[in-house]
Protein backbone atom coordinates (compact mmCIF):
# COMPACT_ATOMS: atom_id res chain seq x y z
CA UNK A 1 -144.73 -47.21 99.96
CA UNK A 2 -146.93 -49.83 101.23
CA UNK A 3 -148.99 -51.98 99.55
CA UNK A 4 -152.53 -51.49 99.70
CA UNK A 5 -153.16 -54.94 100.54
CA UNK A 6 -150.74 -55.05 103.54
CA UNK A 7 -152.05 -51.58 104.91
CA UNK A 8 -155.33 -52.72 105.31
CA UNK A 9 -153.93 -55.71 107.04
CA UNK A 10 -151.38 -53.55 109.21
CA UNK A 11 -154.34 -50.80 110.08
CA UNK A 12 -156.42 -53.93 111.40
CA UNK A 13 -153.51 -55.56 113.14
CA UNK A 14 -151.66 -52.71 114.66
CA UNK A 15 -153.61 -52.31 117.83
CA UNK A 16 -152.89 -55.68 118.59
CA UNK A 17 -149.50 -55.64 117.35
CA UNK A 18 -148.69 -52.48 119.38
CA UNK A 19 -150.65 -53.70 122.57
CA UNK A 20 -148.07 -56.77 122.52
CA UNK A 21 -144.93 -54.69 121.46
CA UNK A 22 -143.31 -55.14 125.10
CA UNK A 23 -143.69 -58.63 125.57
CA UNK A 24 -142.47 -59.19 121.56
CA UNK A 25 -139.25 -57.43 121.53
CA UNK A 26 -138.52 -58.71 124.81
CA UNK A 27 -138.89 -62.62 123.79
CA UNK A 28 -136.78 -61.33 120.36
CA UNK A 29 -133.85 -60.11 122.19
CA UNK A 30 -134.03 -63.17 124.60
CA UNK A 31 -133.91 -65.36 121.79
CA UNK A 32 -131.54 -63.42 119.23
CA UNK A 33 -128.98 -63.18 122.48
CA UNK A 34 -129.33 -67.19 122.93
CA UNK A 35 -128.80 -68.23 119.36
CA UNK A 36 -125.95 -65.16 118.64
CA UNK A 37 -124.40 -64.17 122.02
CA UNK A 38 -121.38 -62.25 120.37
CA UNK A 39 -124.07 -59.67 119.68
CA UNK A 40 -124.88 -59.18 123.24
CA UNK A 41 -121.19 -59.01 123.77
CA UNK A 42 -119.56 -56.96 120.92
CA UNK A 43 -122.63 -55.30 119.41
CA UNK A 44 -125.53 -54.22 121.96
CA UNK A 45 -125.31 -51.87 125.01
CA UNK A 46 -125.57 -54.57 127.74
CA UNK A 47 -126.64 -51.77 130.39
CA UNK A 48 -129.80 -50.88 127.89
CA UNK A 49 -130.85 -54.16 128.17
CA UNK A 50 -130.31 -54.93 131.47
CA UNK A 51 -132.53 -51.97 132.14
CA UNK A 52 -135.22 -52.66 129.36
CA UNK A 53 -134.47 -49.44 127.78
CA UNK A 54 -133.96 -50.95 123.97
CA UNK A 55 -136.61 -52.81 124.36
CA UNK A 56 -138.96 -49.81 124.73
CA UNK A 57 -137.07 -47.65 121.93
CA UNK A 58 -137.11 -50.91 119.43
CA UNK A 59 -141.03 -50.96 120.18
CA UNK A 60 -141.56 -47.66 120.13
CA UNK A 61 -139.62 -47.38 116.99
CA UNK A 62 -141.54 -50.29 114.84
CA UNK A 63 -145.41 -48.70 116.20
CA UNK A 64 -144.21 -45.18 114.95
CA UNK A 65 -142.89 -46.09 111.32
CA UNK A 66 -146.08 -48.47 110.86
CA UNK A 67 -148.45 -45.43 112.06
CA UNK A 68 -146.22 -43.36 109.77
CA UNK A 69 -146.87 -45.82 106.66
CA UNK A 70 -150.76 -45.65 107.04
CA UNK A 71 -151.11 -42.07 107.88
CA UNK A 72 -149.06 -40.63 105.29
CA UNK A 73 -148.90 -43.91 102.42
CA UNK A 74 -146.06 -41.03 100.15
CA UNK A 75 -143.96 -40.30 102.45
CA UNK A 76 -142.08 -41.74 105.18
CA UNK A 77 -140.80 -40.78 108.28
CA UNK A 78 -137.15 -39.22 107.52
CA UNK A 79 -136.24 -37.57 110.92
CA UNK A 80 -136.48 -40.76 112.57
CA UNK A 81 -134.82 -42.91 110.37
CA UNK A 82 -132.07 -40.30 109.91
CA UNK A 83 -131.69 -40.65 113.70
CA UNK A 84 -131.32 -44.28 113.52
CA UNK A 85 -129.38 -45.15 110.85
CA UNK A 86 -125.95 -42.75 112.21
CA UNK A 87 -126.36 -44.77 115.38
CA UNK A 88 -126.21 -47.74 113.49
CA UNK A 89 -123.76 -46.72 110.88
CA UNK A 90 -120.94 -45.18 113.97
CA UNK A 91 -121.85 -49.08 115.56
CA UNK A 92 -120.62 -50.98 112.69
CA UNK A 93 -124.60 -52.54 111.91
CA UNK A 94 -124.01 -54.34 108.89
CA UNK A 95 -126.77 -55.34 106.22
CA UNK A 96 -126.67 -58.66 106.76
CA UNK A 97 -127.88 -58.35 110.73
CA UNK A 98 -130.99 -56.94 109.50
CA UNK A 99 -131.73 -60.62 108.33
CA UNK A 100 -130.70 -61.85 111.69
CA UNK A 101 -132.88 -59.52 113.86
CA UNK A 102 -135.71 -60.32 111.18
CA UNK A 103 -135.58 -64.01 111.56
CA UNK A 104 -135.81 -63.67 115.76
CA UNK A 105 -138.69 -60.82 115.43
CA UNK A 106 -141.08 -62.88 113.33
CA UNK A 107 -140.11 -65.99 115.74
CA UNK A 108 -141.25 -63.51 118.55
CA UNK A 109 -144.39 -62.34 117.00
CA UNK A 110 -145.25 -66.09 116.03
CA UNK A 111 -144.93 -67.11 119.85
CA UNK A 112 -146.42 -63.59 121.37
CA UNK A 113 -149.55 -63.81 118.65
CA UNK A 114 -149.96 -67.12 117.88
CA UNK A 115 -152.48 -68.30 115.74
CA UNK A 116 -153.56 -64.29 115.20
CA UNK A 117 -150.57 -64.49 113.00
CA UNK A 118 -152.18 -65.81 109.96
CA UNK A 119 -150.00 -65.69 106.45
CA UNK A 120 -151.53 -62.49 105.56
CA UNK A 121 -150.65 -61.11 108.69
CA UNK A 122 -147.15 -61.98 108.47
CA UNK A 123 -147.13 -60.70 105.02
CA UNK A 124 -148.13 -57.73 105.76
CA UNK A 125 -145.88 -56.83 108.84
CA UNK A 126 -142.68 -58.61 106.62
CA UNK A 127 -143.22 -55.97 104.53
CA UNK A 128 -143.11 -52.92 107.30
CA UNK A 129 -139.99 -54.42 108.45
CA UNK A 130 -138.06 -54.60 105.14
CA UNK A 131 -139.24 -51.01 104.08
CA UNK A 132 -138.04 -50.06 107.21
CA UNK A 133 -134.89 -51.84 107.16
CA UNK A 134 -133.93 -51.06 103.33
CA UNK A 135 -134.15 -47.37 103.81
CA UNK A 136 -131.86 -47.63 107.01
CA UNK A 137 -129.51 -49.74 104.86
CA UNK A 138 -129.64 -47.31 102.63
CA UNK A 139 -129.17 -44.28 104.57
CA UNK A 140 -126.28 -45.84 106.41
CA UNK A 141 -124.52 -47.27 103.08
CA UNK A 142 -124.33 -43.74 102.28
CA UNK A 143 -123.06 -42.11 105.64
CA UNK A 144 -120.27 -44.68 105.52
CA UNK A 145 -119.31 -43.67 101.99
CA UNK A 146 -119.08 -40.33 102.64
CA UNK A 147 -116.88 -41.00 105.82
CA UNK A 148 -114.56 -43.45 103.83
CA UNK A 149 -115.70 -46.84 105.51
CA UNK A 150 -117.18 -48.09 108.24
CA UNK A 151 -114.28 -49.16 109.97
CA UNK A 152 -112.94 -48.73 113.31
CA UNK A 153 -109.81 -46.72 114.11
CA UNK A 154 -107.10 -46.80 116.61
CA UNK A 155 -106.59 -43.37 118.43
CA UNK A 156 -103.90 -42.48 121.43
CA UNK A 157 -105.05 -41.30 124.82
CA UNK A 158 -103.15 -37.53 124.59
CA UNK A 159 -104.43 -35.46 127.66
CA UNK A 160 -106.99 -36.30 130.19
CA UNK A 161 -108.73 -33.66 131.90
CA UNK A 162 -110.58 -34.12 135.06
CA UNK A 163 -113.78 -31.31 134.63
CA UNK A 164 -115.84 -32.76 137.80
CA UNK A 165 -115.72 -35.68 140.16
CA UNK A 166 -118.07 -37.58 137.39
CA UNK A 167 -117.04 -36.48 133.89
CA UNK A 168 -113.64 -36.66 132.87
CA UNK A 169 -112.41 -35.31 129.07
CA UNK A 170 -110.52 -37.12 126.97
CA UNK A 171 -107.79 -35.98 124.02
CA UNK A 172 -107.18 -38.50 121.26
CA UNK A 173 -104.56 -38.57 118.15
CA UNK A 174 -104.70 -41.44 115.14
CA UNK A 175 -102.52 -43.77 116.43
CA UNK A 176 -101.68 -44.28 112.91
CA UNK A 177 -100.66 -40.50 112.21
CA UNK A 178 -103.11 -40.73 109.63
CA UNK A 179 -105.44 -37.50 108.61
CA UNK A 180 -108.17 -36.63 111.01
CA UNK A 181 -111.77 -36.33 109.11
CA UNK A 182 -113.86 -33.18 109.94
CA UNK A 183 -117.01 -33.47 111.64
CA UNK A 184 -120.12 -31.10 112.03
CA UNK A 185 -121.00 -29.47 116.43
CA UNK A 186 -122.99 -32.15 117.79
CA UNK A 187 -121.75 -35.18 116.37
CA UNK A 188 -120.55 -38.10 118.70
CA UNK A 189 -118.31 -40.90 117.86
CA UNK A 190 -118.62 -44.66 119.04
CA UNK A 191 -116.05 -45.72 121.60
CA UNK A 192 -115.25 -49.46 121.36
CA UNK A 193 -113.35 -51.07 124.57
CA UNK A 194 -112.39 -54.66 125.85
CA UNK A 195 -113.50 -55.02 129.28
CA UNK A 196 -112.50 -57.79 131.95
CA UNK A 197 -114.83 -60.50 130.27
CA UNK A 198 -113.59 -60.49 126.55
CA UNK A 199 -116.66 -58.43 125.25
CA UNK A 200 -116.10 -55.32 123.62
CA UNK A 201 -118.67 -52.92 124.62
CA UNK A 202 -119.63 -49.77 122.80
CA UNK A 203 -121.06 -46.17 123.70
CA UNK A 204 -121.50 -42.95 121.66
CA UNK A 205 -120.58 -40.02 122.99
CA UNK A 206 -120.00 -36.61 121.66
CA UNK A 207 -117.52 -34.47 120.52
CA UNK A 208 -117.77 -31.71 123.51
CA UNK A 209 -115.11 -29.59 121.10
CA UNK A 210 -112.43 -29.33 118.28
CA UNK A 211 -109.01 -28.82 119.89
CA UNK A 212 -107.02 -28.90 117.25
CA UNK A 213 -107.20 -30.34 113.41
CA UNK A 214 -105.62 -33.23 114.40
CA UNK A 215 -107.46 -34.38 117.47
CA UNK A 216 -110.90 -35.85 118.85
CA UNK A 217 -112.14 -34.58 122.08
CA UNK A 218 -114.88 -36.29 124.00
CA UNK A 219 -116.30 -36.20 127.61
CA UNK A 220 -117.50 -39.28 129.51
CA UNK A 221 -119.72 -38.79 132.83
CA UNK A 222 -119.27 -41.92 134.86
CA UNK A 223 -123.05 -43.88 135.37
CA UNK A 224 -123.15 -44.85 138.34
CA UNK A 225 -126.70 -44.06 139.70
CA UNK A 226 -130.11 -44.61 139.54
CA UNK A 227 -131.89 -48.51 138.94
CA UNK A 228 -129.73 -49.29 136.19
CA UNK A 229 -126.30 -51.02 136.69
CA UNK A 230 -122.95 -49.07 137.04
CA UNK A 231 -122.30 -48.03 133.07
CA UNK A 232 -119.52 -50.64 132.20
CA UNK A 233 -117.35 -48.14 129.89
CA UNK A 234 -117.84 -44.92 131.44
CA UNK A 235 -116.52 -46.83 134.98
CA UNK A 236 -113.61 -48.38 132.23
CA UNK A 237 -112.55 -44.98 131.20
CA UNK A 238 -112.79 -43.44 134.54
CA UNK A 239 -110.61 -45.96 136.18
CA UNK A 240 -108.40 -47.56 133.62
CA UNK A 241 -107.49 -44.99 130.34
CA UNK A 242 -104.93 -43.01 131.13
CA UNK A 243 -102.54 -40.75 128.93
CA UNK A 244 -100.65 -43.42 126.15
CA UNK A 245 -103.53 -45.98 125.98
CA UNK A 246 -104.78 -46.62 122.45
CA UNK A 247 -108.91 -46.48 121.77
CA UNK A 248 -110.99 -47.50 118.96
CA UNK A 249 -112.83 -45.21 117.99
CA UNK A 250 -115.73 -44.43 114.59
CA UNK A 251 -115.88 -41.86 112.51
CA UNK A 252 -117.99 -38.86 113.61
CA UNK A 253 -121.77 -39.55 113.00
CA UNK A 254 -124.87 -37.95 114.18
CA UNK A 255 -128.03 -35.84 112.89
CA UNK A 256 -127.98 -33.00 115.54
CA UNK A 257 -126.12 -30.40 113.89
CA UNK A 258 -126.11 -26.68 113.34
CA UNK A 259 -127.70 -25.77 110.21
CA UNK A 260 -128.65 -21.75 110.56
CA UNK A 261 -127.01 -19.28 108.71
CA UNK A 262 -125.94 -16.37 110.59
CA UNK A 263 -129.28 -14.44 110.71
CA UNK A 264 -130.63 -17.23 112.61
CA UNK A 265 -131.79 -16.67 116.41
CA UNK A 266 -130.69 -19.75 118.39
CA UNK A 267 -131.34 -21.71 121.70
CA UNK A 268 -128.91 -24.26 122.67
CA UNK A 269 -130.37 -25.55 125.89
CA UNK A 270 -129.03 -28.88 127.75
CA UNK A 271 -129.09 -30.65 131.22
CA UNK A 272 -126.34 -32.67 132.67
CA UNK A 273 -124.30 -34.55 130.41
CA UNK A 274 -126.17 -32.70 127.42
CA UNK A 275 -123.82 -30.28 128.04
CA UNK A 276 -121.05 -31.53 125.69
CA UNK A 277 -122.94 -31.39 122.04
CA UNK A 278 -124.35 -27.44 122.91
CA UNK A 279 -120.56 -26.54 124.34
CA UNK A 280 -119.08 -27.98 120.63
CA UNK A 281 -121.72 -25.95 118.79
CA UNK A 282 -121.44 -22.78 120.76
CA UNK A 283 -117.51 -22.83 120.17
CA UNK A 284 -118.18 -23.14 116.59
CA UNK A 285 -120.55 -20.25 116.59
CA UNK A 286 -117.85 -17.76 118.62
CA UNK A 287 -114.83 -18.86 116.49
CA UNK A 288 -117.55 -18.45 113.07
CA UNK A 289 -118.52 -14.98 114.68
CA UNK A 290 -122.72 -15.76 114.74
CA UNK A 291 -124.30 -12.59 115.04
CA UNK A 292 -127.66 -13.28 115.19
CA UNK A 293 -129.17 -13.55 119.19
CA UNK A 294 -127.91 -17.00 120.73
CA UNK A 295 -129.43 -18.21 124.18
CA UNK A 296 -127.96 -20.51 126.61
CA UNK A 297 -129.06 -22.37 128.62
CA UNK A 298 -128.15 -25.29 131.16
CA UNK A 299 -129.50 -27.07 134.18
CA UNK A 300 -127.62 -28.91 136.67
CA UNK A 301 -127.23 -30.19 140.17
CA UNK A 302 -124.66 -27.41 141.55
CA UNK A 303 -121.95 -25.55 139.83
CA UNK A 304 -119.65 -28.01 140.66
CA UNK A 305 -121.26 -30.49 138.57
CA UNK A 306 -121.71 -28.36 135.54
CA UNK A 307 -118.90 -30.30 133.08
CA UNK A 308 -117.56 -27.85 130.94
CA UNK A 309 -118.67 -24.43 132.30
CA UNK A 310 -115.55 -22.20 131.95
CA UNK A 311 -115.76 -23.29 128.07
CA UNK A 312 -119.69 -22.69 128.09
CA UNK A 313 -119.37 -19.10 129.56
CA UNK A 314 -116.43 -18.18 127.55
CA UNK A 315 -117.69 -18.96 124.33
CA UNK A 316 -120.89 -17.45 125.24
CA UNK A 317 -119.15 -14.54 126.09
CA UNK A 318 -117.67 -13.90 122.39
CA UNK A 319 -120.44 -14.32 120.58
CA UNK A 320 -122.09 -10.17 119.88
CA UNK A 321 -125.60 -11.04 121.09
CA UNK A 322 -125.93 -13.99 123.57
CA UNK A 323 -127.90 -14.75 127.16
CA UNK A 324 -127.04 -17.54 129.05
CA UNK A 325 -129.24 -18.50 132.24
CA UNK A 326 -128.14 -21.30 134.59
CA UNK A 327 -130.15 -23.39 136.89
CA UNK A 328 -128.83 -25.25 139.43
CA UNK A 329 -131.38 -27.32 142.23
CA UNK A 330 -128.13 -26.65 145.21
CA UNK A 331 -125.56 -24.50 146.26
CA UNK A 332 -127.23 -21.67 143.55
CA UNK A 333 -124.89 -18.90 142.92
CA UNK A 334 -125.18 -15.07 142.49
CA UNK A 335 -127.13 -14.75 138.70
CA UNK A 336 -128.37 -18.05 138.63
CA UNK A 337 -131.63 -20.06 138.96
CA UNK A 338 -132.42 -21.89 141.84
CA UNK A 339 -134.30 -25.56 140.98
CA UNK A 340 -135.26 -26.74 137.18
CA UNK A 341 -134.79 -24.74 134.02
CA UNK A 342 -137.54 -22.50 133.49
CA UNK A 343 -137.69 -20.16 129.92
CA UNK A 344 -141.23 -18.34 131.47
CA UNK A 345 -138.92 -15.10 131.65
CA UNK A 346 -136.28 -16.43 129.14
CA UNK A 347 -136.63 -13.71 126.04
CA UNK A 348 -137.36 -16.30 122.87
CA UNK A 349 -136.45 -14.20 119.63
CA UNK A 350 -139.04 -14.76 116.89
CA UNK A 351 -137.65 -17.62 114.01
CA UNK A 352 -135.56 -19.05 116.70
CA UNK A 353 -134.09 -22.78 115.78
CA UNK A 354 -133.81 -24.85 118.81
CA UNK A 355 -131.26 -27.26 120.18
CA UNK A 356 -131.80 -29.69 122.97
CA UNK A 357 -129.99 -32.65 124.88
CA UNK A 358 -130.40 -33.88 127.98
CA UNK A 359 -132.64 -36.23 130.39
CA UNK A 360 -136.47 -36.85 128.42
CA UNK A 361 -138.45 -35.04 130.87
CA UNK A 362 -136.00 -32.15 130.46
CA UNK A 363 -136.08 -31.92 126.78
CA UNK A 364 -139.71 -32.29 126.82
CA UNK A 365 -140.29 -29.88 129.25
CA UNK A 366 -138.32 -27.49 127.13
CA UNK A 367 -139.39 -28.52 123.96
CA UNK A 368 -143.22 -27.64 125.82
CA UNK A 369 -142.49 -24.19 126.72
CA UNK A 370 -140.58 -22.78 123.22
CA UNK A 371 -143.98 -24.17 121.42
CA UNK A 372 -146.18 -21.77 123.74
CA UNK A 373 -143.34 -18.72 123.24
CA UNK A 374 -144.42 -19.57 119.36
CA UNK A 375 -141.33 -21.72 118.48
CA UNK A 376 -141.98 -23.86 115.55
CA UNK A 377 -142.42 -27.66 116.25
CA UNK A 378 -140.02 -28.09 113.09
CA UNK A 379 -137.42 -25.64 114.42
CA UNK A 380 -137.37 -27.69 117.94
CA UNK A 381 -134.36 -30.51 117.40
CA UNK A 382 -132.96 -33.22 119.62
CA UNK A 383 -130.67 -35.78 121.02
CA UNK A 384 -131.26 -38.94 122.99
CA UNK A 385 -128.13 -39.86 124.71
CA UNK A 386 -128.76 -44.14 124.58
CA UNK A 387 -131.89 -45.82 123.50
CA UNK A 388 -134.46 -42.93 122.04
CA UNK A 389 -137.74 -43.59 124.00
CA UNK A 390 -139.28 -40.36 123.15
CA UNK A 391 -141.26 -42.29 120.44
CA UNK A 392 -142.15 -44.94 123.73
CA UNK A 393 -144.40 -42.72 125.48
């Protein structure tokens, strides 16, 4: 994959490189937002910047496939770039913004670096960054052909559903009365709204079901806490879409997907707004009739702001073989957990294949105790809801 030239540079380099990561891809966004502001305003999650958040998953991102490169020079690191590229591919990234976030993260490097950054140098690390970018082109060339395009699609507003005083459910038909593609439990779509300004901000948020064959279904939880700013299209949603209004929305994308046959123990485990991924897969596993063991389980604040639970203990309750433990940190009920999720007496069936979403420190936390019940690292999977810093640690 790499050269052998440009790994020995890379190897020498990357503890610098890495060591001035922060300061690099913050100077690159500050400069790539002043020479192309319509990709602040159309393109990029403006509450992820405003809280630093991309920067730390870009960084995080570029240190991990270079330490990938050198430690395994045959391979590289699929998972990852999977993960990536349907982001990118249900935002609309074309190829030719590659060349436009390489031109303003060499600038960045030249200014962070300085005279460090010798030709070899920038040889070497122009390299990482097209092998890295090609195979994301790549990837996402292909995810768009097999969803018929990459472009964005009108959809009506059919039924709103209040499920908590923070996350409200929305029910969407082709405005065009056009066919409705498939799409695989724990897939999201991109949402793309106009807001008060002119920009037209994006978010990804999953399916949380399959209503019918010719509708989408996804839940929003309105952001509104915590250091960050109020989430600009969650607040939009909440206040302003209402039954008749007309949303763009992508095709579904997203790596987090079933793939057990029916023989296979499973874990679906979430926190919060993780919910809505683990409630579409569980509903696909009652309707498919799984009949291997399936546990559940969910952590929240109280019952009453557990989105989605009459679905989650319903289709739990169809499936032959399936435990579901709640934890809730107030107002704990009769059968549940009091405080944070905790598997110590949880029964973890041998070959089990793990699903996860929620908060970081939940999923790591979770993702902690199935290794020591003797779940395989490979059988533990994931999803970041925003910018995915668990390559930032």
């Amino acid at each position: 994959m790499l050269s052998e030239q440009s790994a020995a540079t890379v190897r020498a380099t990357l503890p610098a490189v890495g060591a001035s990561l922060g300061e690099i891809t913050e100077r690159f966004y500050a400069g790539m937002f002043t020479a192309r502001p319509e990709l602040l305003r159309d393109l990029f999650n403006r509450g992820n910047q405003a809280a630093g958040t991309q920067r730390q998953a870009l960084a995080g991102s570029i240190a991990a496939f270079a330490s990938h490169l050198l430690d395994h020079p045959d391979g590289r690191p699929d998972a990852m770039l999977s993960r990536i590229a349907h982001k990118h591919a249900s935002l609309g990234v074309t190829p030719d913004q590659y060349a436009i976030v390489h031109e303003h993260l060499f600038a960045a490097i030249a200014e962070v670096l300085g005279d460090a950054v010798t030709p070899e140098v920038a040889a070497a690390w122009d390299e990482v960054y097209w092998l890295m970018a090609n195979a994301l082109t790549a990837v996402e060339k292909r995810l768009h052909e097999e969803r018929g395009g990459a472009a964005w699609r009108p959809w009506e507003v059919v039924e709103r559903v209040t499920e908590t005083a923070d996350v409200v459910t929305f029910r969407l038909r082709p405005a065009d009365g056009g066919p409705v593609r498939g799409f695989r439990p724990g897939q999201y779509v991109s949402v793309r709204v106009p807001l008060a300004d002119g920009a037209r901000q994006i978010r990804q948020y999953s399916l949380s079901g399959a209503p019918g064959p010719d509708l989408r279904q996804f839940s929003v939880k309105r952001v509104h806490e915590g250091p960050a700013p109020d989430g600009e299209v969650s607040s939009h949603l909440h206040a302003r879409v209402r039954v008749g209004d007309v949303l763009e929305l992508s095709e579904a994308y997203g790596d987090l997907v079933l793939d057990a046959d029916d023989d296979t123990p499973l874990l679906l485990a979430s926190a919060g707004i993780g919910v809505t991924p683990m409630v579409a897969m569980l509903g696909h596993l009652a309707n498919s009739g799984h009949r291997a063991p399936v546990t559940v389980v969910h952590g929240d604040r109280s019952p009453a702001d557990h989105a989605l639970r009459t679905d989650h203990e319903a289709y739990a309750a169809k499936l032959p073989d399936a435990t579901v433990r709640f934890w809730y940190e107030r107002d704990v009920p009769a059968g549940a957990g009091a405080g944070y999720v905790d598997l110590a007496d949880v029964p973890v069936a041998p070959g089990t294949r793990a699903y996860l979403c929620g908060p970081l420190p939940f999923m790591r936390g979770v993702r902690e105790q199935l290794i020591a019940k003797g779940v395989a690292p490979a059988d533990v999977h994931y999803e970041v809801f925003g910018p995915d810093l668990w390559l930032a640690r």
